[in-house]
N, C-alpha and C. Protein backbone atom coordinates (compact mmCIF):
# COMPACT_ATOMS: atom_id res chain seq x y z
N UNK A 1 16.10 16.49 4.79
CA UNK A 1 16.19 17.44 3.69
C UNK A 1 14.81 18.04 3.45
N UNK A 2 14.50 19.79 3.58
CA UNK A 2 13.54 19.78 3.06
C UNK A 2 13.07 19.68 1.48
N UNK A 3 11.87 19.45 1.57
CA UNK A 3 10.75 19.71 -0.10
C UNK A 3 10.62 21.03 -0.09
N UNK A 4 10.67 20.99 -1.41
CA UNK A 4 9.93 22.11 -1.96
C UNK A 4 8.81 21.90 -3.14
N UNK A 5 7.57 22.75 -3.01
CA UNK A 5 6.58 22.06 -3.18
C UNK A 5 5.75 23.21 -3.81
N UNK A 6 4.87 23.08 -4.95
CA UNK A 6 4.50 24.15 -5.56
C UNK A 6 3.11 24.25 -5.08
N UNK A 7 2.19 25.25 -4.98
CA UNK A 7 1.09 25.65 -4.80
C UNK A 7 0.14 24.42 -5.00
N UNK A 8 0.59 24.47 -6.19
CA UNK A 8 -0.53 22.92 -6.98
C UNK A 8 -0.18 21.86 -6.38
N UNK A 9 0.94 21.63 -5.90
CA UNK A 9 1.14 20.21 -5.23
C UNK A 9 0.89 19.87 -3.95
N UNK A 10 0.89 20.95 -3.17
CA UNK A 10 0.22 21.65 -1.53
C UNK A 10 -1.31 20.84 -2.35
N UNK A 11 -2.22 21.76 -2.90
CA UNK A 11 -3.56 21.35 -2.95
C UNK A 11 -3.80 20.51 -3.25
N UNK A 12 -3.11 19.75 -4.03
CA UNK A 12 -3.43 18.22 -4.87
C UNK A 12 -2.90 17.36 -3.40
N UNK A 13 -2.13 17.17 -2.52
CA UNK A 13 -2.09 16.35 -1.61
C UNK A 13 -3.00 16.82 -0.10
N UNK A 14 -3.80 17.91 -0.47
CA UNK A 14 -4.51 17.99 0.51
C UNK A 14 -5.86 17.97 0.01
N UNK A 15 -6.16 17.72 -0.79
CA UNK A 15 -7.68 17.30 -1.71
C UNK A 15 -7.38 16.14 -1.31
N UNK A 16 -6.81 15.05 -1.80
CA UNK A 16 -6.73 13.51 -1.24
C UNK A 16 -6.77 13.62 0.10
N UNK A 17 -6.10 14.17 0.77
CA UNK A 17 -6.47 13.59 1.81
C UNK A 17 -7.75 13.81 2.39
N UNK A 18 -8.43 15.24 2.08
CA UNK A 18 -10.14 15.38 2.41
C UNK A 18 -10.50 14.37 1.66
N UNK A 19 -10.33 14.08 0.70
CA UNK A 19 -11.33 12.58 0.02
C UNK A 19 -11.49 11.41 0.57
N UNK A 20 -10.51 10.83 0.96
CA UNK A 20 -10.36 9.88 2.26
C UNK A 20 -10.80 10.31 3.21
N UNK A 21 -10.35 11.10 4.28
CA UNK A 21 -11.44 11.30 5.60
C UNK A 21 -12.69 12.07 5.29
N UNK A 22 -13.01 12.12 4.15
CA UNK A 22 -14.53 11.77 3.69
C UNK A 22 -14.99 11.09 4.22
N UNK A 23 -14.18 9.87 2.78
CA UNK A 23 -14.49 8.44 3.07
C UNK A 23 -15.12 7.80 4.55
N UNK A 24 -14.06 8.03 5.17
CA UNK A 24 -14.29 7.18 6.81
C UNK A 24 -15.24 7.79 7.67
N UNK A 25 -14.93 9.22 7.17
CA UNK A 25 -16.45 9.87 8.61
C UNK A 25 -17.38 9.42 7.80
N UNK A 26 -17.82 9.48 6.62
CA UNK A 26 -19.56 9.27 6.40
C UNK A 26 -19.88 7.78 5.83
N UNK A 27 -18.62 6.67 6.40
CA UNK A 27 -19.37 5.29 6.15
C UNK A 27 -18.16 4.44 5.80
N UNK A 28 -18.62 3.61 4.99
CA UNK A 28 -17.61 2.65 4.46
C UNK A 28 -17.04 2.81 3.22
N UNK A 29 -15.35 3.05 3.53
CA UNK A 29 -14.58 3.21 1.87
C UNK A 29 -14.91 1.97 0.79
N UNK A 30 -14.99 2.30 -0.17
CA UNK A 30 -15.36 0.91 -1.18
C UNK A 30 -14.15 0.17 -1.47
N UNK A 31 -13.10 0.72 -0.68
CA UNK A 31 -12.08 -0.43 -0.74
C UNK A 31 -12.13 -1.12 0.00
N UNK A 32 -12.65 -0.41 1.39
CA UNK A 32 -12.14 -1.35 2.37
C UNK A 32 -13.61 -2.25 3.09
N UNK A 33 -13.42 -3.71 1.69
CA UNK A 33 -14.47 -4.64 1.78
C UNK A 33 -14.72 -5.25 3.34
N UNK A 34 -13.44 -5.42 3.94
CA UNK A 34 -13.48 -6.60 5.12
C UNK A 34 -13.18 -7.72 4.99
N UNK A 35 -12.87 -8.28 3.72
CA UNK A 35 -12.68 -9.25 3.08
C UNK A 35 -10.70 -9.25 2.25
N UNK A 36 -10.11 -9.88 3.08
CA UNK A 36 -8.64 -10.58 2.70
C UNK A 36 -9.16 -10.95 0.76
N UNK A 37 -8.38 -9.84 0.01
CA UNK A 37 -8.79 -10.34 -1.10
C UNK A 37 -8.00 -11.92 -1.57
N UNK A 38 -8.28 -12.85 -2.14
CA UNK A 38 -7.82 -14.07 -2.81
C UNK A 38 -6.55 -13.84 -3.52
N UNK A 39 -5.87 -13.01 -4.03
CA UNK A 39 -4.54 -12.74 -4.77
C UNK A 39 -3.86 -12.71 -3.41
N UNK A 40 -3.91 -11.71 -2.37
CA UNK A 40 -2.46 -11.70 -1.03
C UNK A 40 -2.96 -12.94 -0.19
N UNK A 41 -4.04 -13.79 -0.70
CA UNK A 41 -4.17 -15.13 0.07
C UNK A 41 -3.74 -16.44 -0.52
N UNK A 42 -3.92 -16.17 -1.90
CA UNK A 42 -2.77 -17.14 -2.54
C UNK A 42 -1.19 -17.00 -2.34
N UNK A 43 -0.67 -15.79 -1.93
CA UNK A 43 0.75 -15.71 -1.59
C UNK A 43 1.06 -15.90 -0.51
N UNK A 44 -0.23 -15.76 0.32
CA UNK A 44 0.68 -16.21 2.00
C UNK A 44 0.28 -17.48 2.21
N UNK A 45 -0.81 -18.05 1.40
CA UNK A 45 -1.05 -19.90 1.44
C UNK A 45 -1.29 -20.77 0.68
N UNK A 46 -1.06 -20.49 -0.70
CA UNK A 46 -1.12 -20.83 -1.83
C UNK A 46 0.34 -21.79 -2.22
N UNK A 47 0.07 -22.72 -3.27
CA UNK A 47 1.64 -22.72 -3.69
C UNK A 47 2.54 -22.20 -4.04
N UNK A 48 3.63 -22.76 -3.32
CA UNK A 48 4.95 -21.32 -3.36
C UNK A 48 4.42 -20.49 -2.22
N UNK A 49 3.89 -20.81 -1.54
CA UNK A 49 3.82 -19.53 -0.01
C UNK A 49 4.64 -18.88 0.08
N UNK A 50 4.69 -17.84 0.63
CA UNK A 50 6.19 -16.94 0.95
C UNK A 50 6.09 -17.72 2.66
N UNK A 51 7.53 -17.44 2.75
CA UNK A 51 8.02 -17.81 4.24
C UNK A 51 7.35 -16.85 5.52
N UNK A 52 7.14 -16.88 5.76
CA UNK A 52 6.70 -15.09 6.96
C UNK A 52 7.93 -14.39 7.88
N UNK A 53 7.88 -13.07 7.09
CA UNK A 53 8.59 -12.66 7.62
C UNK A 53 8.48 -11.26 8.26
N UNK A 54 8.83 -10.06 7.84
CA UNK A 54 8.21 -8.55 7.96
C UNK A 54 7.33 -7.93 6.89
N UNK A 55 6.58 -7.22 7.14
CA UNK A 55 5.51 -6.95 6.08
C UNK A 55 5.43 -5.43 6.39
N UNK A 56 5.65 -4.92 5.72
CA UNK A 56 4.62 -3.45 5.71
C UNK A 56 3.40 -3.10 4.92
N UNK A 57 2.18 -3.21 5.14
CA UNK A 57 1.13 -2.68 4.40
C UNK A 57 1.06 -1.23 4.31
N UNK A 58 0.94 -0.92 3.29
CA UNK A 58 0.97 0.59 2.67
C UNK A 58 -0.66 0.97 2.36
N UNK A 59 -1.45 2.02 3.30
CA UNK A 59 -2.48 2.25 3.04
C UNK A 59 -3.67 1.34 3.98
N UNK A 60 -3.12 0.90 4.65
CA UNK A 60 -4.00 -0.32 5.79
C UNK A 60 -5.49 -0.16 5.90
N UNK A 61 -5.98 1.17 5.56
CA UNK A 61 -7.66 1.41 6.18
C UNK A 61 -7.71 0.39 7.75
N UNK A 62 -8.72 -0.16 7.18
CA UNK A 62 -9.10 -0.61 9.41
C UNK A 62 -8.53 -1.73 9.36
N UNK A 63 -7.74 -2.26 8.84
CA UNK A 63 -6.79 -3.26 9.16
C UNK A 63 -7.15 -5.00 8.70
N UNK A 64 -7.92 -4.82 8.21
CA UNK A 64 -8.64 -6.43 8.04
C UNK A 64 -7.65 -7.06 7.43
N UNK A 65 -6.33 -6.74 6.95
CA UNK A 65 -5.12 -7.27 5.69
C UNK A 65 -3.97 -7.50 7.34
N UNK A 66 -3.75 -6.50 7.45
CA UNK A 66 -2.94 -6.24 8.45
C UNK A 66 -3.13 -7.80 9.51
N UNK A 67 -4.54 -7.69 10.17
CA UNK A 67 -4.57 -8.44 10.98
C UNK A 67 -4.53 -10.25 10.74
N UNK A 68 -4.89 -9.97 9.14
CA UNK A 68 -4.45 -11.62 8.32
C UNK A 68 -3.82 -11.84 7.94
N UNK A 69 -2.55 -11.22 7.78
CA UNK A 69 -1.42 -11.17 8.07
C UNK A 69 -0.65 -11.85 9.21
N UNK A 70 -0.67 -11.04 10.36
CA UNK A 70 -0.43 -11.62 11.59
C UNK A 70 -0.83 -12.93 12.00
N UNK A 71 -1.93 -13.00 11.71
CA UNK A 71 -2.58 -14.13 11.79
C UNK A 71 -1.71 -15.51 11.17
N UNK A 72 -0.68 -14.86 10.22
CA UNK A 72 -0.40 -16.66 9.18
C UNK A 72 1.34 -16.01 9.91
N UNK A 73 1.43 -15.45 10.86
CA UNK A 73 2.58 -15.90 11.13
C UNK A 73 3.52 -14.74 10.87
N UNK A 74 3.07 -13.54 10.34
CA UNK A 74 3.87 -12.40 10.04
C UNK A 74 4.32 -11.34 10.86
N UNK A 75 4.92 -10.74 10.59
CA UNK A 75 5.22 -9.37 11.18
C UNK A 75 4.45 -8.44 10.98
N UNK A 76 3.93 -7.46 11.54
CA UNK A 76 3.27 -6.51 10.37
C UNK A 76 3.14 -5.02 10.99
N UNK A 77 3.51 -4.48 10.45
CA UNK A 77 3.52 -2.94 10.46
C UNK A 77 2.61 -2.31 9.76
N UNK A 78 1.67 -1.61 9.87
CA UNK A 78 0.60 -1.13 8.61
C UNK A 78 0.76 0.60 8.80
N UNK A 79 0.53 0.81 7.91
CA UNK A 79 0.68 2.23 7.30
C UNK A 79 -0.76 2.84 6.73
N UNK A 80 -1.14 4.51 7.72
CA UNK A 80 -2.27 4.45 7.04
C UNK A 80 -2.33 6.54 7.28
N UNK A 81 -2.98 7.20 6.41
CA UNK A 81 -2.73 8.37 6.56
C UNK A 81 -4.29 9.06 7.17
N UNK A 82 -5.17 8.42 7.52
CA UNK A 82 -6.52 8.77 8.10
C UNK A 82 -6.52 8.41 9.15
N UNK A 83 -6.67 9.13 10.64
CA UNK A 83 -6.62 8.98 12.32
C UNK A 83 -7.79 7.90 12.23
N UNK A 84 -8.88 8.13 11.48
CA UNK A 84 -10.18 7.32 12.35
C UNK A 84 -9.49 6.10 11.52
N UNK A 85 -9.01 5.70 10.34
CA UNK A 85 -8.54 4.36 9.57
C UNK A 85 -7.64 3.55 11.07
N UNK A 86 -6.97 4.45 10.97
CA UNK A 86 -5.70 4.02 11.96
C UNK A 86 -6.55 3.66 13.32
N UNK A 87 -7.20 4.18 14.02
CA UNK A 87 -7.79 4.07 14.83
C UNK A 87 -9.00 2.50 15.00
N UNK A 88 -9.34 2.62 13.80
CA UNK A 88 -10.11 1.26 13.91
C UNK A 88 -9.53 0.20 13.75
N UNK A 89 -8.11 0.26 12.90
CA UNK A 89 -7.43 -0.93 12.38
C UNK A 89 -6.83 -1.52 13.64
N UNK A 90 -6.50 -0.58 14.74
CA UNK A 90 -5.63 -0.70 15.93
C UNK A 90 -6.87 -1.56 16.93
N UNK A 91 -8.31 -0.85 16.88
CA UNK A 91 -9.55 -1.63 17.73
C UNK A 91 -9.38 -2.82 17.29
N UNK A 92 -9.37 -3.52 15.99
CA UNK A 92 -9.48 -4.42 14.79
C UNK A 92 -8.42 -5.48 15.32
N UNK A 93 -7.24 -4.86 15.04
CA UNK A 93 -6.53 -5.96 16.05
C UNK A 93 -6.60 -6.05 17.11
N UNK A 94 -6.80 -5.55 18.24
CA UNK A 94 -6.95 -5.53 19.68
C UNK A 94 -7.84 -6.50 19.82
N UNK A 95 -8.89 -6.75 19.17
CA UNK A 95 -10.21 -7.61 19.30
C UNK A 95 -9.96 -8.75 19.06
N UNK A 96 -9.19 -8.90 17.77
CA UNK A 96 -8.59 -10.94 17.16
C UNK A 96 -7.40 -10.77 17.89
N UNK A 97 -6.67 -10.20 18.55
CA UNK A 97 -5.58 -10.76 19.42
C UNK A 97 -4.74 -10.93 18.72
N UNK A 98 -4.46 -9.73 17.68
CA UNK A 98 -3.54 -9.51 16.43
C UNK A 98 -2.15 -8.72 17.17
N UNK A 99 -1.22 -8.83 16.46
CA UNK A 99 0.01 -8.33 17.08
C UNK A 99 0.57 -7.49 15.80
N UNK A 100 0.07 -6.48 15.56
CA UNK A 100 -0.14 -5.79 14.70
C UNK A 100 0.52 -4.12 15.34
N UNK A 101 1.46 -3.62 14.16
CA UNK A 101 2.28 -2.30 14.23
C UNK A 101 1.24 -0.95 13.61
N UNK A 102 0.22 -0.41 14.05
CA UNK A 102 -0.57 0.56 12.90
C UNK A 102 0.02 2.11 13.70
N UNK A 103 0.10 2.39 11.93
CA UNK A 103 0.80 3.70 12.65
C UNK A 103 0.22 5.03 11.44
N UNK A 104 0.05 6.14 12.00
CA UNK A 104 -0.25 7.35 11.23
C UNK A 104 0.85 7.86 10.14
N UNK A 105 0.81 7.91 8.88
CA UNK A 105 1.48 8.24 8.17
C UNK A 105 1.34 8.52 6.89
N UNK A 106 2.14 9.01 6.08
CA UNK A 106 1.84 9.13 4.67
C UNK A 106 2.83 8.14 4.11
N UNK A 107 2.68 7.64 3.31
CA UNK A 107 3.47 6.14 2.89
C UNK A 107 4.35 7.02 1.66
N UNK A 108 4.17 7.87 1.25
CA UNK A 108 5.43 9.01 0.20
C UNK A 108 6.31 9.01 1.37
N UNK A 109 6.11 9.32 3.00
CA UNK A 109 7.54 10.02 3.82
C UNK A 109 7.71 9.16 4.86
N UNK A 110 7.94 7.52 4.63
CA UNK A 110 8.59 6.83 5.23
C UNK A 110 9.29 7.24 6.34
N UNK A 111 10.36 8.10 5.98
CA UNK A 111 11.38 8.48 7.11
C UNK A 111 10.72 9.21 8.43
N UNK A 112 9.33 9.81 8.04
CA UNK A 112 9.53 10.26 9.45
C UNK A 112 8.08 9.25 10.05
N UNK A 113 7.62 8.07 9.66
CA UNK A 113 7.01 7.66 9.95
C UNK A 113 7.36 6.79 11.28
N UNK A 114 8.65 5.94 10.72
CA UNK A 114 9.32 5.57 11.81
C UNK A 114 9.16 4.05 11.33
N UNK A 115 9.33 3.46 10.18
CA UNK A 115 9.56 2.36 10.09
C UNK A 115 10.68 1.78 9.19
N UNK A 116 11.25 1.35 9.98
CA UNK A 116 13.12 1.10 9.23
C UNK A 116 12.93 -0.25 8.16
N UNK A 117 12.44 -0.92 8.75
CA UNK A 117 12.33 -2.33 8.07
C UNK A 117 13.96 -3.05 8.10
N UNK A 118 14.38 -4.13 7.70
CA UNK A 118 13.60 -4.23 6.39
C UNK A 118 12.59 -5.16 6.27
N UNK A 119 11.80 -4.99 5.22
CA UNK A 119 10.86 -6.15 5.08
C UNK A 119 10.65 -7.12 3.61
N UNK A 120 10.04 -8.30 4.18
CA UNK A 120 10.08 -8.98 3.18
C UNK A 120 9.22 -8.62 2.20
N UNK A 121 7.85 -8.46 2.71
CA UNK A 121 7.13 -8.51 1.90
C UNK A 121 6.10 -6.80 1.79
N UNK A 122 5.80 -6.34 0.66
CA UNK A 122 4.85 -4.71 0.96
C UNK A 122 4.07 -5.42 0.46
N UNK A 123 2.73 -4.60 1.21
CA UNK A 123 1.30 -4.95 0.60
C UNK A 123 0.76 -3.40 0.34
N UNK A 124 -0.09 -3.54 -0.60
CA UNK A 124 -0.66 -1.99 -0.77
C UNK A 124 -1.67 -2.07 -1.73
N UNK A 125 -3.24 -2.04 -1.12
CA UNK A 125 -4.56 -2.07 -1.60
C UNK A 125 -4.96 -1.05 -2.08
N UNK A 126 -4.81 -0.12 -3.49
CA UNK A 126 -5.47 0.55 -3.83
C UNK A 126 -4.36 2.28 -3.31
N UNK A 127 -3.48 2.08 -2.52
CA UNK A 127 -2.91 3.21 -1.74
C UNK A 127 -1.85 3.86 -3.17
N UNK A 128 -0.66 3.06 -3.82
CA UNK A 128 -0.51 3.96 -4.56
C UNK A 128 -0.80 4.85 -5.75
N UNK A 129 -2.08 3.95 -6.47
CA UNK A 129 -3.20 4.98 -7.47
C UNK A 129 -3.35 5.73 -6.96
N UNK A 130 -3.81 6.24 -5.96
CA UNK A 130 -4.53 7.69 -5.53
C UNK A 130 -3.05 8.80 -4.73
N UNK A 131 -1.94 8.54 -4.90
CA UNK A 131 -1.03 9.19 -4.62
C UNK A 131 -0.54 10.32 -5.65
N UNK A 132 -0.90 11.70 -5.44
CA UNK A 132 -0.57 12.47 -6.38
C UNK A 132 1.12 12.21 -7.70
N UNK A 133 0.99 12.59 -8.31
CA UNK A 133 2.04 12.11 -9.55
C UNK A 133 3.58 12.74 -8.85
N UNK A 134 3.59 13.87 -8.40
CA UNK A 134 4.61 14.46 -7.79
C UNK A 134 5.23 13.51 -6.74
N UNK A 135 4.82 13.18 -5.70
CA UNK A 135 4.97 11.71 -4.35
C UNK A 135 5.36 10.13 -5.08
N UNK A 136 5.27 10.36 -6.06
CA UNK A 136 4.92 9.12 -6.55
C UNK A 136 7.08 8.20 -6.41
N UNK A 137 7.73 9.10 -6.85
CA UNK A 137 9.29 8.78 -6.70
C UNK A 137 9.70 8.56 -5.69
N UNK A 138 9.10 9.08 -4.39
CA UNK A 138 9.10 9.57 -2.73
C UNK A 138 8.86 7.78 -2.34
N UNK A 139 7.42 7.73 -2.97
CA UNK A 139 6.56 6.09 -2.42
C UNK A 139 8.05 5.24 -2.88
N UNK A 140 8.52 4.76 -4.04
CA UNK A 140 9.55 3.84 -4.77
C UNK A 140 10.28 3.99 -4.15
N UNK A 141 11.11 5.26 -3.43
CA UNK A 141 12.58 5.00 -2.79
C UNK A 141 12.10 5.17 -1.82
N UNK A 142 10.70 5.02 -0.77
CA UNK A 142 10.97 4.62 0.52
C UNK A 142 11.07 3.43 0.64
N UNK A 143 10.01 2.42 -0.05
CA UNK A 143 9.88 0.95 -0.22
C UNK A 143 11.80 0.11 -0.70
N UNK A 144 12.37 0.84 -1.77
CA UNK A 144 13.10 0.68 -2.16
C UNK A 144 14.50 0.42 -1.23
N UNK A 145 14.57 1.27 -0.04
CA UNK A 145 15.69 1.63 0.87
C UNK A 145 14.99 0.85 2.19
N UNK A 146 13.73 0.36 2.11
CA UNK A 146 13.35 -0.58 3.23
C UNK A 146 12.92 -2.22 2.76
N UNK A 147 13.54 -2.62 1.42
CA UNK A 147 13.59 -3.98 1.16
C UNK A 147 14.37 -4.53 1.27
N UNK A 148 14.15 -5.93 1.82
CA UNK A 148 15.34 -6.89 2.09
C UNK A 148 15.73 -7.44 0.83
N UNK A 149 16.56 -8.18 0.40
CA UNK A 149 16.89 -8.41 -0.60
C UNK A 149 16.16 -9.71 -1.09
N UNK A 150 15.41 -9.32 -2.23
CA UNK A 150 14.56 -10.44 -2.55
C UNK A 150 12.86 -10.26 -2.67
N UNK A 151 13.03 -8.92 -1.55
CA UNK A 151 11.42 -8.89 -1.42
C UNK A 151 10.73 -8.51 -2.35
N UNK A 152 9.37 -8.83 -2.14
CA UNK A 152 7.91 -8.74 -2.95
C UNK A 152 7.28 -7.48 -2.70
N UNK A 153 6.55 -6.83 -4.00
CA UNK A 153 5.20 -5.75 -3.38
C UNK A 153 4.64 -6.12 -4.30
N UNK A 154 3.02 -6.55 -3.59
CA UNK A 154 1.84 -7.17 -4.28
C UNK A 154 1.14 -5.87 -4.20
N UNK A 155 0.56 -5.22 -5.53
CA UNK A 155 -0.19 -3.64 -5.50
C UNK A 155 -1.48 -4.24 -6.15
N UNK A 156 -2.73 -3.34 -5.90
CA UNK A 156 -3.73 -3.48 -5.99
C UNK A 156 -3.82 -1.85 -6.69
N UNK A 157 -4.04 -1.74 -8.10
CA UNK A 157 -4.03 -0.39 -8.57
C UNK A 157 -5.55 -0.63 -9.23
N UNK A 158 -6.23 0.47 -9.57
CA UNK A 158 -6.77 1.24 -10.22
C UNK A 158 -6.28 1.79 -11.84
N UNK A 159 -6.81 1.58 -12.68
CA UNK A 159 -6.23 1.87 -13.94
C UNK A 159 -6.38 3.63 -14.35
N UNK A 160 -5.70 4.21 -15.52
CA UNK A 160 -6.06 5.65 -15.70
C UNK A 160 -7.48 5.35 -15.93
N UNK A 161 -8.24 6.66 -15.56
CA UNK A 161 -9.30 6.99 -16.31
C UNK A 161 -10.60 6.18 -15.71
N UNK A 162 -10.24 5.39 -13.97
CA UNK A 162 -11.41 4.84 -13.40
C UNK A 162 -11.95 6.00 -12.70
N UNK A 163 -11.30 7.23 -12.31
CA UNK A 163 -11.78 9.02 -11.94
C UNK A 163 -12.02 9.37 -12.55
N UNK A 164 -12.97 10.67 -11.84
CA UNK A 164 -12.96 11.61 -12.57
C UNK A 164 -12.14 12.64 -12.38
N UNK A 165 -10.97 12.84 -12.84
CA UNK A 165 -9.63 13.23 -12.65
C UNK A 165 -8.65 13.00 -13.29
N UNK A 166 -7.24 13.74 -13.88
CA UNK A 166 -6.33 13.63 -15.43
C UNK A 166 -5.27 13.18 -14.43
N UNK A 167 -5.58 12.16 -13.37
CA UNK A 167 -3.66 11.74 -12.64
C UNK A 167 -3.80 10.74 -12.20
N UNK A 168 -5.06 10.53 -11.51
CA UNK A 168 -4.88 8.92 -11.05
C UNK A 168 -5.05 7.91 -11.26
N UNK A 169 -4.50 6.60 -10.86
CA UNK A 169 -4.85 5.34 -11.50
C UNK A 169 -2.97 5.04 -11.59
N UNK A 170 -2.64 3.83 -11.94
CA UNK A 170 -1.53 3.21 -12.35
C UNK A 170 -1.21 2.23 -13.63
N UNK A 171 -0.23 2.37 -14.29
CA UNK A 171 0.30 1.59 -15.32
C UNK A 171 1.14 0.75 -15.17
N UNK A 172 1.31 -0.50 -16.01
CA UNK A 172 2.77 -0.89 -15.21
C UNK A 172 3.91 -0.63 -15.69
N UNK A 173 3.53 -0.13 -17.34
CA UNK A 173 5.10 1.03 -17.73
C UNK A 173 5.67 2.00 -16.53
N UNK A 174 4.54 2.75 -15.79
CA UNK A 174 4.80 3.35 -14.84
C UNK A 174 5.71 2.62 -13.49
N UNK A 175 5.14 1.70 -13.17
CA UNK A 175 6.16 0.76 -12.33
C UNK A 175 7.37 0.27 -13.00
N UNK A 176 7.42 -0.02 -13.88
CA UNK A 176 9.03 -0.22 -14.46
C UNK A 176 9.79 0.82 -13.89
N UNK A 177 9.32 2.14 -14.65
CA UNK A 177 10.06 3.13 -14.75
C UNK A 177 10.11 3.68 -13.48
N UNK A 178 9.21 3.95 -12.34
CA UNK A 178 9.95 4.32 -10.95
C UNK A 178 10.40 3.25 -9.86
N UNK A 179 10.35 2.48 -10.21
CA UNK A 179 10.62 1.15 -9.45
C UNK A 179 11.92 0.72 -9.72
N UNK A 180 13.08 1.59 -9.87
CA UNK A 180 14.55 1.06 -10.23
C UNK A 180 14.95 -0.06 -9.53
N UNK A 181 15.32 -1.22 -10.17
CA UNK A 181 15.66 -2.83 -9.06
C UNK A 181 15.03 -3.41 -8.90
N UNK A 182 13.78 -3.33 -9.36
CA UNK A 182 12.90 -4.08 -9.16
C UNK A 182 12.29 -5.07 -10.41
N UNK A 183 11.99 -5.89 -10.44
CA UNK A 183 11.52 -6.62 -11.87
C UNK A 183 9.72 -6.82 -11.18
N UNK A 184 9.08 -6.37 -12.35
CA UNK A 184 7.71 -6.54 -12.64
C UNK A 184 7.45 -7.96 -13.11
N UNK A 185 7.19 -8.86 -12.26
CA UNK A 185 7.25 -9.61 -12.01
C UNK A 185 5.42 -10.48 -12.85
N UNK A 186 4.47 -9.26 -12.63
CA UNK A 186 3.21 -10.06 -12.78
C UNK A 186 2.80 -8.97 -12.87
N UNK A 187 1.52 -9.31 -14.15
CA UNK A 187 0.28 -8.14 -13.78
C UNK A 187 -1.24 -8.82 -14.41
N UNK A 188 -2.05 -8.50 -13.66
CA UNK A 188 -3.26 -9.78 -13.88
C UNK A 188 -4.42 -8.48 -13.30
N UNK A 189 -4.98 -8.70 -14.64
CA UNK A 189 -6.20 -7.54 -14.74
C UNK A 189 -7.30 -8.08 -13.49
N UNK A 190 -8.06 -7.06 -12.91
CA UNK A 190 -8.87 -7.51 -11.61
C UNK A 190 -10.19 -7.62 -12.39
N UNK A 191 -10.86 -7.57 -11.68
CA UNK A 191 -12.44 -8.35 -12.19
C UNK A 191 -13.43 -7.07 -11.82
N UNK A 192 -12.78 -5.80 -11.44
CA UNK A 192 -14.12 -4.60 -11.36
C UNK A 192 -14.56 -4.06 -12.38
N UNK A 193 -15.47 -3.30 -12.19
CA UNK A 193 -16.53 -3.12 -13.42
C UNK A 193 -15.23 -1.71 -14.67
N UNK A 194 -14.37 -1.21 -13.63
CA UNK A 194 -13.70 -0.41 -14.22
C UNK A 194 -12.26 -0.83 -14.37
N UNK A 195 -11.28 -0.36 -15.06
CA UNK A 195 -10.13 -1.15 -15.29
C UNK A 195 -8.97 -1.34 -14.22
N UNK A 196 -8.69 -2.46 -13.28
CA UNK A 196 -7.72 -2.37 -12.25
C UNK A 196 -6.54 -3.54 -12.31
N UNK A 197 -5.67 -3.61 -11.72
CA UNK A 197 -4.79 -4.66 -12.45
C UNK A 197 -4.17 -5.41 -10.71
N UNK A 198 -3.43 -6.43 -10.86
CA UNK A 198 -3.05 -6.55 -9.66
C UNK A 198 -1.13 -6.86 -10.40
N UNK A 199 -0.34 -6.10 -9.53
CA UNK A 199 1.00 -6.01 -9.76
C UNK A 199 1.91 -6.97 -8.82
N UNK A 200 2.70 -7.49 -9.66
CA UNK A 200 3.43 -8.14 -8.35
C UNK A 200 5.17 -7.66 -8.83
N UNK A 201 5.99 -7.18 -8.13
CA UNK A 201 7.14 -6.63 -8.22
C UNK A 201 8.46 -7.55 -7.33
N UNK A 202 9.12 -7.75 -7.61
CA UNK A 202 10.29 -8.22 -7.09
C UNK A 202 11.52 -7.51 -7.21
N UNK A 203 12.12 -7.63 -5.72
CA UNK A 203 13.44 -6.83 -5.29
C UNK A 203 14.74 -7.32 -6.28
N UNK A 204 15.57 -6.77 -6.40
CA UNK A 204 16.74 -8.01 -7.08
C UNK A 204 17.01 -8.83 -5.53
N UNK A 205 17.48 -9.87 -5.64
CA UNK A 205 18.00 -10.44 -5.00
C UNK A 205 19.36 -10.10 -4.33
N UNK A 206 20.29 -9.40 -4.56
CA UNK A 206 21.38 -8.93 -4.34
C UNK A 206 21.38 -7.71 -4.51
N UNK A 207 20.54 -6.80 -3.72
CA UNK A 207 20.25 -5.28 -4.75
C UNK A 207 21.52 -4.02 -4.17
């Protein structure tokens, strides 16, 4: 089906994306530490582990999640909308002998990315804050129509008002409300100097 898409929404998803391959040609994104943060490491080895099963990471940068992932036994497909991101995450696993899916995409258009799922578990560092407000229904019912029943998405958001900019950042009223089926499960403020939260969402079980 096509979109239709207004002037402003053309430029607002093509400003993000120059902001990101900014990011990667002139150095290191400040998200992407290198470092498996401690919240998606308490869920894959913590008490109550999740079982391992399929994973899609939403927003992968060079893969350091992706490939620790694989590593504890997972599936993993990563999702990333920057060639050089994608490109290193793919070197990244090649090097630890990761068995890792990285693929070019925008995580709003699932369908033509080419990943059916379903999966157990989504991961997504920082990827849906910076998704223009318009995409934002697009991101929920791709995740939504590729969960198994039961599954988890652990989000790593950004709060309003950590830009300089009137759209980005996430709430978790906001996840209630586009996240139909899903129960908000957790939200546990992060420790940066500006306001970020960490979300944890659950599928219904029978959805």
């Amino acid at each position: 089906m096509s979109e239709t898409r207004t002037a402003a929404e053309l430029d607002q998803e093509a400003a993000v994306r120059r902001v990101l391959e900014d990011f990667y040609r002139d150095g290191k994104p400040p998200w992407d530490s290198g470092v498996t943060p401690p919240e998606l490491v308490a869920l894959i080895e913590g008490p109550g582990a999740l079982m391992p099963g399929q994973v899609l990471e939403l927003g992968c940068g060079t893969g350091t999640n992706a490939v620790y992932l694989a590593r504890h036994g997972w599936r993993v497909t990563a999702v990333d909308l920057v060639d050089r991101a994608v490109r290193q995450a793919r070197e990244k696993a090649a090097a630890a002998g990761a068995d890792v899916t990285v693929l070019c995409g925008d995580a709003t258009r699932l369908d033509e990315v080419g990943v059916p799922g379903p999966y157990d578990l989504f991961f997504d560092l920082s990827c849906y804050c910076g998704i223009p407000p318009h995409r934002r229904d697009a991101y929920a019912a791709g995740l939504t129509k590729r969960a198994a029943p039961g599954a988890r998405l652990l989000m790593f958001g950004y709060g309003p008002g950590a830009f300089d900019d009137s759209w980005s950042g996430v709430t978790a009223d906001e996840l209630r409300a586009r996240f139909a089926g899903w129960q908000l499960a957790d939200v546990t403020p992060g420790t940066n100097p500006v306001p970020t939260f960490w979300f944890t969402l659950h599928r219904a079980a029978a959805a």
